[in-house]
N, C-alpha and C. Protein backbone atom coordinates (compact mmCIF):
# COMPACT_ATOMS: atom_id res chain seq x y z
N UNK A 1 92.26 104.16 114.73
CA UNK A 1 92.48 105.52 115.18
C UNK A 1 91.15 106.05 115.69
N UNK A 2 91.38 106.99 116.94
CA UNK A 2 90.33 107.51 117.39
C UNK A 2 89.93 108.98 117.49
N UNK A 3 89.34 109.53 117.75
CA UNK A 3 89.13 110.81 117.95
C UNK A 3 88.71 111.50 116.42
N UNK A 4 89.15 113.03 116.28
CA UNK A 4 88.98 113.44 114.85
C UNK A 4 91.02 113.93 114.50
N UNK A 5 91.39 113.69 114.08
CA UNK A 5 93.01 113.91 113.54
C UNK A 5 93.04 114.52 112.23
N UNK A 6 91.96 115.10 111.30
CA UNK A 6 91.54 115.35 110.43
C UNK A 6 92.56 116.09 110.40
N UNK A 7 92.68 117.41 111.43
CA UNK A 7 93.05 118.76 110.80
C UNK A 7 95.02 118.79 112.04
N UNK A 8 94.74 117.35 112.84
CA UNK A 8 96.66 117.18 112.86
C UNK A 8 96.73 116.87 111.54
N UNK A 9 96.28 115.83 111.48
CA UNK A 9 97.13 115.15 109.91
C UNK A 9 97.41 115.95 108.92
N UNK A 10 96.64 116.84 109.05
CA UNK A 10 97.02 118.15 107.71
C UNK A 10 97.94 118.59 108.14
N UNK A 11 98.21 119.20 109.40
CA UNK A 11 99.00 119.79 110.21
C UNK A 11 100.47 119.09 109.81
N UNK A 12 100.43 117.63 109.86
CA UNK A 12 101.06 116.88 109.83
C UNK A 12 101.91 116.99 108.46
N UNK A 13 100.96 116.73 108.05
CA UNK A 13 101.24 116.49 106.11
C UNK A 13 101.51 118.05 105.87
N UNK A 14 101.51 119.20 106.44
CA UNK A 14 101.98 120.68 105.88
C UNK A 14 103.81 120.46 106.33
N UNK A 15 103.78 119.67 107.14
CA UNK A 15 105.42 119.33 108.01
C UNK A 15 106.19 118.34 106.89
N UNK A 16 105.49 117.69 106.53
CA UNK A 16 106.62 116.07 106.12
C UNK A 16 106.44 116.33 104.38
N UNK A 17 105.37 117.04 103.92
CA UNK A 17 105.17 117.06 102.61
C UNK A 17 106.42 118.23 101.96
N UNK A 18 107.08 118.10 101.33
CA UNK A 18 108.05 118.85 100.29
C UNK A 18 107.23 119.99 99.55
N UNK A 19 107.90 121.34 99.93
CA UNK A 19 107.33 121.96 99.88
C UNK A 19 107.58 122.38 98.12
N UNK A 20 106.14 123.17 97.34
CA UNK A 20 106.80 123.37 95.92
C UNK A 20 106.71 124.75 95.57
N UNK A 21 108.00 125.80 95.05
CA UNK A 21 107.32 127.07 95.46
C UNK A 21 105.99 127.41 93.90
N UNK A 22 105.77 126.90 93.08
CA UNK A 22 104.89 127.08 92.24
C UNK A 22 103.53 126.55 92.11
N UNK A 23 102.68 127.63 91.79
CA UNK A 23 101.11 126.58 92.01
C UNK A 23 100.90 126.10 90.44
N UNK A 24 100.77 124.93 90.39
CA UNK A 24 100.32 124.09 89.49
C UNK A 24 98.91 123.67 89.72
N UNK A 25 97.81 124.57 89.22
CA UNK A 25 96.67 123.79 89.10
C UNK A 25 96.41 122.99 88.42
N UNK A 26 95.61 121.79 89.02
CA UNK A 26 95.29 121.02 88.23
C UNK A 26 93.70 120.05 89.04
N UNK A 27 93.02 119.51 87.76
CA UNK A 27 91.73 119.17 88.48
C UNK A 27 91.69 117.90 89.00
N UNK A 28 91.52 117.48 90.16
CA UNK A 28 91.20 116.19 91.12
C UNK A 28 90.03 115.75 90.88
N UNK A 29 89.27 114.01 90.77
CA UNK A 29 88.37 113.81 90.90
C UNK A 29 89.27 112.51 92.08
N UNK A 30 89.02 112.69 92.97
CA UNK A 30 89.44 111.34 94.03
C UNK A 30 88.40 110.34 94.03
N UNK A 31 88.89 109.27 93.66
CA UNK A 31 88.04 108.07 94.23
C UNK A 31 87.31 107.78 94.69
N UNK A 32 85.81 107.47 94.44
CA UNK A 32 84.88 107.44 95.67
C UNK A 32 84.11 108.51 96.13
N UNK A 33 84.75 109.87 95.75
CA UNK A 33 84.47 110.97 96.72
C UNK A 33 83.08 111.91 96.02
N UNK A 34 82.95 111.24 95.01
CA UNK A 34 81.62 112.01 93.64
C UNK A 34 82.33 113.12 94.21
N UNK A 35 83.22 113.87 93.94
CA UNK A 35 83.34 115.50 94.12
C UNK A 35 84.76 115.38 93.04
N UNK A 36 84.97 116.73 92.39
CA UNK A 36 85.65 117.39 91.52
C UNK A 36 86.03 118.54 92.43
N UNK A 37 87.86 119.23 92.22
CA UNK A 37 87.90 119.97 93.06
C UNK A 37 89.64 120.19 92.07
N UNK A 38 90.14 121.35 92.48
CA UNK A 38 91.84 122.00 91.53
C UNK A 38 92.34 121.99 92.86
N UNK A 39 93.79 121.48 92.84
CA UNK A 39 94.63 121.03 93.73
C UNK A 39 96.00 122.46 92.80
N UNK A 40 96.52 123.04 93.97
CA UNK A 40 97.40 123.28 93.34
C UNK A 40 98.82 122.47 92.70
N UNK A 41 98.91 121.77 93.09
CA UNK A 41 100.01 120.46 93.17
C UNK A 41 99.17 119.05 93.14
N UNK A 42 100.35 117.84 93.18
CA UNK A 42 99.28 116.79 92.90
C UNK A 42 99.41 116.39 94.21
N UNK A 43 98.44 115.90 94.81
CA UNK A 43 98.28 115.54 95.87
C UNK A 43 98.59 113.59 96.15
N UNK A 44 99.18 113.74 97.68
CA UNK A 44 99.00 111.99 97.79
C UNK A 44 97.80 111.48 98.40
N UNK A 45 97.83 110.60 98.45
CA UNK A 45 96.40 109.61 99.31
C UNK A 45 96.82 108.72 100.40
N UNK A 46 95.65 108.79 101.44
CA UNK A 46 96.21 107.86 101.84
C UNK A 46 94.64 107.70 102.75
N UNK A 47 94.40 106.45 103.29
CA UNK A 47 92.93 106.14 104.05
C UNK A 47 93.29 105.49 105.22
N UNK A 48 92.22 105.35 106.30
CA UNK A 48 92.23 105.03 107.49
C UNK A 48 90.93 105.10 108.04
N UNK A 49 91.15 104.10 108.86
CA UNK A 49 90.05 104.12 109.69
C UNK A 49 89.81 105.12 111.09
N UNK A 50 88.44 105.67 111.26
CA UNK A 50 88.54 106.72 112.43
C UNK A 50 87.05 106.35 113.21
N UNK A 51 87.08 107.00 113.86
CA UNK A 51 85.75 107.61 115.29
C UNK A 51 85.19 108.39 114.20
N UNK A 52 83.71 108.55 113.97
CA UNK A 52 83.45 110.00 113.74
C UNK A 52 82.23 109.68 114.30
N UNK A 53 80.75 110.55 114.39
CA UNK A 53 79.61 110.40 115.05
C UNK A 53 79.22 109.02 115.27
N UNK A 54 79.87 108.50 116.47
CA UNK A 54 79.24 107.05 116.96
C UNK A 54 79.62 106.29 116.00
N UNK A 55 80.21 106.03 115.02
CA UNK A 55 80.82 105.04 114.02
C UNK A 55 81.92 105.04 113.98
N UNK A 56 82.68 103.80 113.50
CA UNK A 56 83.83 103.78 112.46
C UNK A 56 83.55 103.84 111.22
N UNK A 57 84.37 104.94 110.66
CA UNK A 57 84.12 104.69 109.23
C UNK A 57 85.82 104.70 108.02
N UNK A 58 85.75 104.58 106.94
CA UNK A 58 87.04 104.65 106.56
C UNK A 58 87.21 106.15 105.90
N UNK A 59 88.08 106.85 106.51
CA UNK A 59 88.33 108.68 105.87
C UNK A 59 89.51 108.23 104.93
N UNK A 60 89.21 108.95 103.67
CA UNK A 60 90.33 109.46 102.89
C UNK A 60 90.53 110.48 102.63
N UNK A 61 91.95 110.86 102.55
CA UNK A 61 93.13 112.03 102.81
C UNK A 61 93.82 111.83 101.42
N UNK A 62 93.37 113.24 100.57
CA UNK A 62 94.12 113.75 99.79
C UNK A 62 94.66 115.02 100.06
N UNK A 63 96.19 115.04 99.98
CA UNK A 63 96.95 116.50 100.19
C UNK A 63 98.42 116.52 99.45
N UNK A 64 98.68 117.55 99.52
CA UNK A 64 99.97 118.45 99.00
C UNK A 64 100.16 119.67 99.24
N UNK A 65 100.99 120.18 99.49
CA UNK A 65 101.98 121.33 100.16
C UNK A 65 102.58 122.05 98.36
N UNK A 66 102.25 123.13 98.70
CA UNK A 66 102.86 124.32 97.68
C UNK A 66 102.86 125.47 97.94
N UNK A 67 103.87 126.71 98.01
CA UNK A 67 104.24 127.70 98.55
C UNK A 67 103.31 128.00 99.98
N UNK A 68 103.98 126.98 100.41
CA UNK A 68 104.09 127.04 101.99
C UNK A 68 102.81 127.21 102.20
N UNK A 69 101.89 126.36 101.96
CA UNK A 69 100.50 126.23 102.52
C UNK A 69 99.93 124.75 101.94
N UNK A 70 99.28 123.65 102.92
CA UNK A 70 98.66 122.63 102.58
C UNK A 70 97.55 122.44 102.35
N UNK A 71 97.44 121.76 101.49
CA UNK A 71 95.96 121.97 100.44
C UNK A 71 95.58 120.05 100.80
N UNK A 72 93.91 119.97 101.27
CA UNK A 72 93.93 118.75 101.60
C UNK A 72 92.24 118.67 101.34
N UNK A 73 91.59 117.34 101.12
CA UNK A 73 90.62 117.22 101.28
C UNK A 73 90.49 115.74 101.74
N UNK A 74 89.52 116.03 102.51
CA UNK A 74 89.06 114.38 103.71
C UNK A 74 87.93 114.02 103.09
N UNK A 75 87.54 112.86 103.15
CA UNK A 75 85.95 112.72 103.21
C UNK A 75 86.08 111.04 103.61
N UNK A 76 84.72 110.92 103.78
CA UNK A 76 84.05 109.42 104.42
C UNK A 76 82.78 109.21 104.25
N UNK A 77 82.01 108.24 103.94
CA UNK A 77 80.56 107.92 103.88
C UNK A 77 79.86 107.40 105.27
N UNK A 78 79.33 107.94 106.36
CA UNK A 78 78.84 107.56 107.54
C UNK A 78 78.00 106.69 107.31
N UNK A 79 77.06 106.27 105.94
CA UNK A 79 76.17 105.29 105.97
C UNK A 79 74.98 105.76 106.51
N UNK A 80 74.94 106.21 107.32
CA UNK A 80 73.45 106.78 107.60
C UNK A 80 73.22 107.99 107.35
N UNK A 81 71.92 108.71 106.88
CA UNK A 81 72.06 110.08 106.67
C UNK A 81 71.49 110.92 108.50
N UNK A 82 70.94 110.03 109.70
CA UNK A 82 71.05 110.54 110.69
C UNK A 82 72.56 111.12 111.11
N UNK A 83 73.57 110.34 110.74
CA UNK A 83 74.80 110.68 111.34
C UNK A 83 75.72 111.61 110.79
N UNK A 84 74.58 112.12 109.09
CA UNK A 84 75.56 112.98 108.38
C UNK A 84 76.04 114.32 109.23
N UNK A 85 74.92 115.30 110.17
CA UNK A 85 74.71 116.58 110.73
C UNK A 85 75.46 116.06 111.82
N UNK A 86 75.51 115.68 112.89
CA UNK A 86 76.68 114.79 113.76
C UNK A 86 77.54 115.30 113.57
N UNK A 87 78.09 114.10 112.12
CA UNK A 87 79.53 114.17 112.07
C UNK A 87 80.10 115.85 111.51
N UNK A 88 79.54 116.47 110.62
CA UNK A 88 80.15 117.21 110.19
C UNK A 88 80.18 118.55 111.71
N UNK A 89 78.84 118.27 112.31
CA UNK A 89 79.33 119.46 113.66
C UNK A 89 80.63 118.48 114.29
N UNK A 90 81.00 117.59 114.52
CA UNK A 90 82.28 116.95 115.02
C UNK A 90 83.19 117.49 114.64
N UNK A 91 83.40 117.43 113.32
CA UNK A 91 84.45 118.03 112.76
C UNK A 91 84.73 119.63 112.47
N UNK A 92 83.60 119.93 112.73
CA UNK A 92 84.05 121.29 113.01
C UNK A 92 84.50 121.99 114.35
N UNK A 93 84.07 120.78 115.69
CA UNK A 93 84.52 121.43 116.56
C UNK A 93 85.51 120.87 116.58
N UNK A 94 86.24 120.16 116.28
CA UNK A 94 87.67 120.20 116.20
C UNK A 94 88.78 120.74 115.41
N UNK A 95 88.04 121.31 114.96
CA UNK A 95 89.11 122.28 114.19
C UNK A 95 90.22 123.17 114.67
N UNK A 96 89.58 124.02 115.66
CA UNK A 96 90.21 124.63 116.63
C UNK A 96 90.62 123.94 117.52
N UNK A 97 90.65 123.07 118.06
CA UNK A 97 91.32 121.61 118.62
C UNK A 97 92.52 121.32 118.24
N UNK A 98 92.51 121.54 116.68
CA UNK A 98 93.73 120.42 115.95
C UNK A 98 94.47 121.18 115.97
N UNK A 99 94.56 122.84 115.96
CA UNK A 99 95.68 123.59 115.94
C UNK A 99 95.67 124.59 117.09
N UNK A 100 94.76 124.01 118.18
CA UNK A 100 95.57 124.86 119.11
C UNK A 100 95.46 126.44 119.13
N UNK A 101 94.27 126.32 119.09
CA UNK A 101 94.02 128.01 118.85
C UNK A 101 93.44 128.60 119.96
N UNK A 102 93.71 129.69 119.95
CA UNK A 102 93.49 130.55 121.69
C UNK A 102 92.68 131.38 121.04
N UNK A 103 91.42 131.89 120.41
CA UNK A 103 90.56 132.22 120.26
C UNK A 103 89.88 131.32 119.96
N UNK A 104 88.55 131.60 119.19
CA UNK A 104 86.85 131.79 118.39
C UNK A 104 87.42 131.30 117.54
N UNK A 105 86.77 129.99 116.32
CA UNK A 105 87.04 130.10 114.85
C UNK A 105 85.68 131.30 114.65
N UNK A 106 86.02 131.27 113.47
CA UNK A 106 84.91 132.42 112.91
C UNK A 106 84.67 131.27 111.67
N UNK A 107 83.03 131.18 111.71
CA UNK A 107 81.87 130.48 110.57
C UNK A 107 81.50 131.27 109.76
N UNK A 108 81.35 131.05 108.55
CA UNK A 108 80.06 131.66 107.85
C UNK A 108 79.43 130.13 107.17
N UNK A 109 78.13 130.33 106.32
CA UNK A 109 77.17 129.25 105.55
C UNK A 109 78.27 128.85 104.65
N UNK A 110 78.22 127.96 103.75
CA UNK A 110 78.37 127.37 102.86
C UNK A 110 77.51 126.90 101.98
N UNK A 111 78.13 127.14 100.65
CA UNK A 111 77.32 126.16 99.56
C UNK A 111 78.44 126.08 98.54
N UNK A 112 78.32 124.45 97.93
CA UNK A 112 79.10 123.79 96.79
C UNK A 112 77.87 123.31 95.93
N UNK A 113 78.60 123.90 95.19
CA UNK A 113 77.74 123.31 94.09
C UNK A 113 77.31 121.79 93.81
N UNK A 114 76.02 121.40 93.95
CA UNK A 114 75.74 119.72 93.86
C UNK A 114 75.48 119.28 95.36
N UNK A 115 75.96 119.88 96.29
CA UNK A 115 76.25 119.38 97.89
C UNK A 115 74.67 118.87 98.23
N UNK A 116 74.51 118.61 99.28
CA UNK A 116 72.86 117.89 99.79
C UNK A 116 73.06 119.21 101.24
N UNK A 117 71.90 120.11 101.16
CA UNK A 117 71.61 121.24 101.55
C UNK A 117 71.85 120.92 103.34
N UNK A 118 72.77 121.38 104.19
CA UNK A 118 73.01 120.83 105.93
C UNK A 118 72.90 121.93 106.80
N UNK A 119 72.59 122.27 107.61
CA UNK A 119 72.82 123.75 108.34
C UNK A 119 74.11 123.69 108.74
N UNK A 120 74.55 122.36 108.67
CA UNK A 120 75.92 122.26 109.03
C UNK A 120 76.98 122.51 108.30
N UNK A 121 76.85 122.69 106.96
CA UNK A 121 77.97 122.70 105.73
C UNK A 121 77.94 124.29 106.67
N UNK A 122 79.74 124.79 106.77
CA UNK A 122 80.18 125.87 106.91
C UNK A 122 81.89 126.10 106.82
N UNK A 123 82.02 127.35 106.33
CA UNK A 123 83.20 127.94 105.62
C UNK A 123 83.95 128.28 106.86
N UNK A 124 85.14 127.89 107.33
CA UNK A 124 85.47 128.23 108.94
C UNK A 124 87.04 128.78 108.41
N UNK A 125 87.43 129.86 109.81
CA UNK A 125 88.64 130.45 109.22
C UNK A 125 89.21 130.49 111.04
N UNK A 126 90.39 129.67 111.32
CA UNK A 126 90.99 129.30 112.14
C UNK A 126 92.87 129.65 112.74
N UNK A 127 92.84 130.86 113.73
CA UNK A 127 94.07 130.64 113.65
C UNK A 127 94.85 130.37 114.64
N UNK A 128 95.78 129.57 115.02
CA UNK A 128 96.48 128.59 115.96
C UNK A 128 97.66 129.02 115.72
N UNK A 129 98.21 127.04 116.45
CA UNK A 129 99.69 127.08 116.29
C UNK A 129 99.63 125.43 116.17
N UNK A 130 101.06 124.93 115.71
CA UNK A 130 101.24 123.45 115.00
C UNK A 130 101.56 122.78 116.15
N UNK A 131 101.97 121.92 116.51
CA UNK A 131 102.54 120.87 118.11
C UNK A 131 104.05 121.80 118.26
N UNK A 132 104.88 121.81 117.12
CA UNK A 132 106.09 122.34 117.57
C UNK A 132 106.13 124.07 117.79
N UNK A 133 104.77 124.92 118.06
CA UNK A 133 104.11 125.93 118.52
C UNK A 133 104.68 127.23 117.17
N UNK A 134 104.88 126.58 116.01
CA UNK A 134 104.74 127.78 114.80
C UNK A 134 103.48 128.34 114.70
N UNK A 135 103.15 129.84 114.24
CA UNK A 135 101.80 130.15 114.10
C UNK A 135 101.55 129.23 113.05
N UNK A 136 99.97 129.13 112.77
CA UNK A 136 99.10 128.49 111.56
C UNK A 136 97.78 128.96 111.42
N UNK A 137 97.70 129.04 110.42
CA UNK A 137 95.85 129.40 109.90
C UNK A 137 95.39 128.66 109.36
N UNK A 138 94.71 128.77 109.19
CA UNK A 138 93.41 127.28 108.17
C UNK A 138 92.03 127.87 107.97
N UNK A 139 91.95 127.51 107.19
CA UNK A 139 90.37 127.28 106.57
C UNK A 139 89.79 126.09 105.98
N UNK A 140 89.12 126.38 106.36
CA UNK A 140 88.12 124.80 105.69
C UNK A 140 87.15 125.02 105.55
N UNK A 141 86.57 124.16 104.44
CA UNK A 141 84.80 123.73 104.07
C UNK A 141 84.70 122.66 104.56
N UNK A 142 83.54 122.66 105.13
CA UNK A 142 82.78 121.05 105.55
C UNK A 142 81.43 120.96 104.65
N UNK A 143 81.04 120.00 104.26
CA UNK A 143 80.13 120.14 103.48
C UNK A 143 79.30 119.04 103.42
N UNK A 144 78.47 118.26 102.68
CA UNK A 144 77.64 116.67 102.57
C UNK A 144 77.65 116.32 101.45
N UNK A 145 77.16 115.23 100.74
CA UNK A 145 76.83 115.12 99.78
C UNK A 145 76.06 113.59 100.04
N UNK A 146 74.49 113.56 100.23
CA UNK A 146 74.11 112.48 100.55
C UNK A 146 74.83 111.59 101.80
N UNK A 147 75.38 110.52 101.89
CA UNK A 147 75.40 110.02 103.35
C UNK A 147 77.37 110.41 103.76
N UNK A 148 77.49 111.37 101.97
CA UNK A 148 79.04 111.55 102.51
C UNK A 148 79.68 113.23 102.81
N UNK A 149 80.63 112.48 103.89
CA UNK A 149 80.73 114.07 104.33
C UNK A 149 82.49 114.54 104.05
N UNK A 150 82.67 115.80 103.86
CA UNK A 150 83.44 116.24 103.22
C UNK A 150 84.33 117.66 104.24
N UNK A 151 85.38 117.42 104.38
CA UNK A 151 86.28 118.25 104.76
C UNK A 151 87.54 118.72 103.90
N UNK A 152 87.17 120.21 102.84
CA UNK A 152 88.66 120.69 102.10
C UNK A 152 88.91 121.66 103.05
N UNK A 153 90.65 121.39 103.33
CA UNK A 153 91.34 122.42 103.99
C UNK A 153 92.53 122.97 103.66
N UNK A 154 92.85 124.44 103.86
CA UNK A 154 93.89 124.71 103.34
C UNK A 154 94.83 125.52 104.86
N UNK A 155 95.96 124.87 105.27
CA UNK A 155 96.37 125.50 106.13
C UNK A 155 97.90 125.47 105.87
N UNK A 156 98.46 127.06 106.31
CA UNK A 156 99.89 127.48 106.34
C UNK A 156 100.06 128.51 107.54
N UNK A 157 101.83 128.38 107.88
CA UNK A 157 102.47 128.68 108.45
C UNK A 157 102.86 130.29 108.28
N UNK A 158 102.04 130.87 107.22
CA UNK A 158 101.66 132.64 107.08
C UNK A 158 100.85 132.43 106.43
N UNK A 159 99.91 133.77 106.46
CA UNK A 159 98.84 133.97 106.00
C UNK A 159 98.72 133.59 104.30
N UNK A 160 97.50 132.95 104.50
CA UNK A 160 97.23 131.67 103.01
C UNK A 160 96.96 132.90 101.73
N UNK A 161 97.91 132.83 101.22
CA UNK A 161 96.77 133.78 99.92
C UNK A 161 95.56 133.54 99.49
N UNK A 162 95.16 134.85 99.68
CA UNK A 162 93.62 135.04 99.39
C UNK A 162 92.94 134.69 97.69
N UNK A 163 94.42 134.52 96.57
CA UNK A 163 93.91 134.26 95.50
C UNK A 163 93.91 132.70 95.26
N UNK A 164 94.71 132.00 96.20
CA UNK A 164 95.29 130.84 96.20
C UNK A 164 94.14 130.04 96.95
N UNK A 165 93.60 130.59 97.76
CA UNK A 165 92.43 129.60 98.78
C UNK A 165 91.37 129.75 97.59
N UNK A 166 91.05 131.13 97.47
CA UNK A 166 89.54 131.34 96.52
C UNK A 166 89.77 130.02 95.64
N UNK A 167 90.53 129.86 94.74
CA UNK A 167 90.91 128.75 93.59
C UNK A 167 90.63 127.74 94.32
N UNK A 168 90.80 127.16 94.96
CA UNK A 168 90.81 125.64 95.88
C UNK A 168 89.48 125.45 96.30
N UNK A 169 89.05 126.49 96.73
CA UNK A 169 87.45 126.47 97.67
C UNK A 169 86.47 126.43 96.59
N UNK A 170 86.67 127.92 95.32
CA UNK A 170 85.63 127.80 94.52
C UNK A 170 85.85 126.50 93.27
N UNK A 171 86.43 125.86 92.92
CA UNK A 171 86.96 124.24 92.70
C UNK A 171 86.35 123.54 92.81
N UNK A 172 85.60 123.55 94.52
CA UNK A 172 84.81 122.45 94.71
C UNK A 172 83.25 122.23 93.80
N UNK A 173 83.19 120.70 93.50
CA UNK A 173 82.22 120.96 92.82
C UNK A 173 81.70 119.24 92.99
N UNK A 174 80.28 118.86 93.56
CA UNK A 174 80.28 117.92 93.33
C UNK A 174 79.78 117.08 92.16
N UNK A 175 80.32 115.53 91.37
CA UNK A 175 80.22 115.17 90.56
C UNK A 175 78.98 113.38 90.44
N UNK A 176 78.09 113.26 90.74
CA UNK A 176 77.74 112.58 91.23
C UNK A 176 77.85 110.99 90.04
């Protein structure tokens, strides 16, 4: 696979994933990912190979869908720490890409706790539409952690609750 599909595949996975109307938190440590993070639901997995700054590398995709908003986190190890700032501006300009949005995302800084300090780690708030042209919003953190880089996103088809994202975002935590 080529390009960045980060934030279809969410797109994707907010469509095909069964939706649950109750949030069940609960705490994630995914595989590989040294990061700790509360999923409202349990999330599936799944990995692949992609494009990201001048490499292939292998991304894994954890997500799940609960009252109508998808909760997901990506990440991948680029191997080099030149390609960490790269990739994560990559993925942020596609954000607004993946859903099709007719404005500006709007940035602010970021910080997770444990993360490896990037000018690039930033908190982005995005609003579009899906391929079959429903509105959608999203937010995401992009973030680092040494040579690995990190995308949690939460995107729905109405506006995401504001108590429901805070939980997911402030969650993140890395575990080294």
């Amino acid at each position: 696979m080529t390009g960045l599909p980060i934030a279809a595949a969410v797109s994707a996975a907010a469509v095909s994933i069964a939706c649950t109307p109750a949030l069940d938190w609960r705490e994630v440590r995914p595989e590989g990912s040294h990061l700790q993070l509360m999923f409202p639901c349990k999330p599936a997995s799944h990995t692949r190979r992609v494009s990201l700054a001048d490499t292939t590398v292998e991304m894994s995709m954890f997500a799940c869908t609960a009252d109508e908003a998808t909760y997901a986190l990506v990440f991948a190890d680029v191997q080099d720490p030149l390609r960490v700032t790269p990739a994560l501006d990559e993925l942020s300009r596609s954000l607004a890409a993946n859903v099709q949005a007719a404005g500006r995302a709007a940035s602010s800084p970021l910080v997770v706790a444990g993360m490896t300090p990037n000018d690039s780690a930033a908190s982005w708030v995005v609003a579009g539409q899906l391929p079959d042209g429903r509105a959608v919003q999203e937010r995401a953190a992009l973030f680092a952690y040494g040579t690995r880089i990190y995308q949690a996103t939460v995107v729905g088809s109405r506006s995401i609750g504001a108590e429901a994202s805070a939980a997911f975002f402030s969650g993140l935590r890395v575990s080294p």
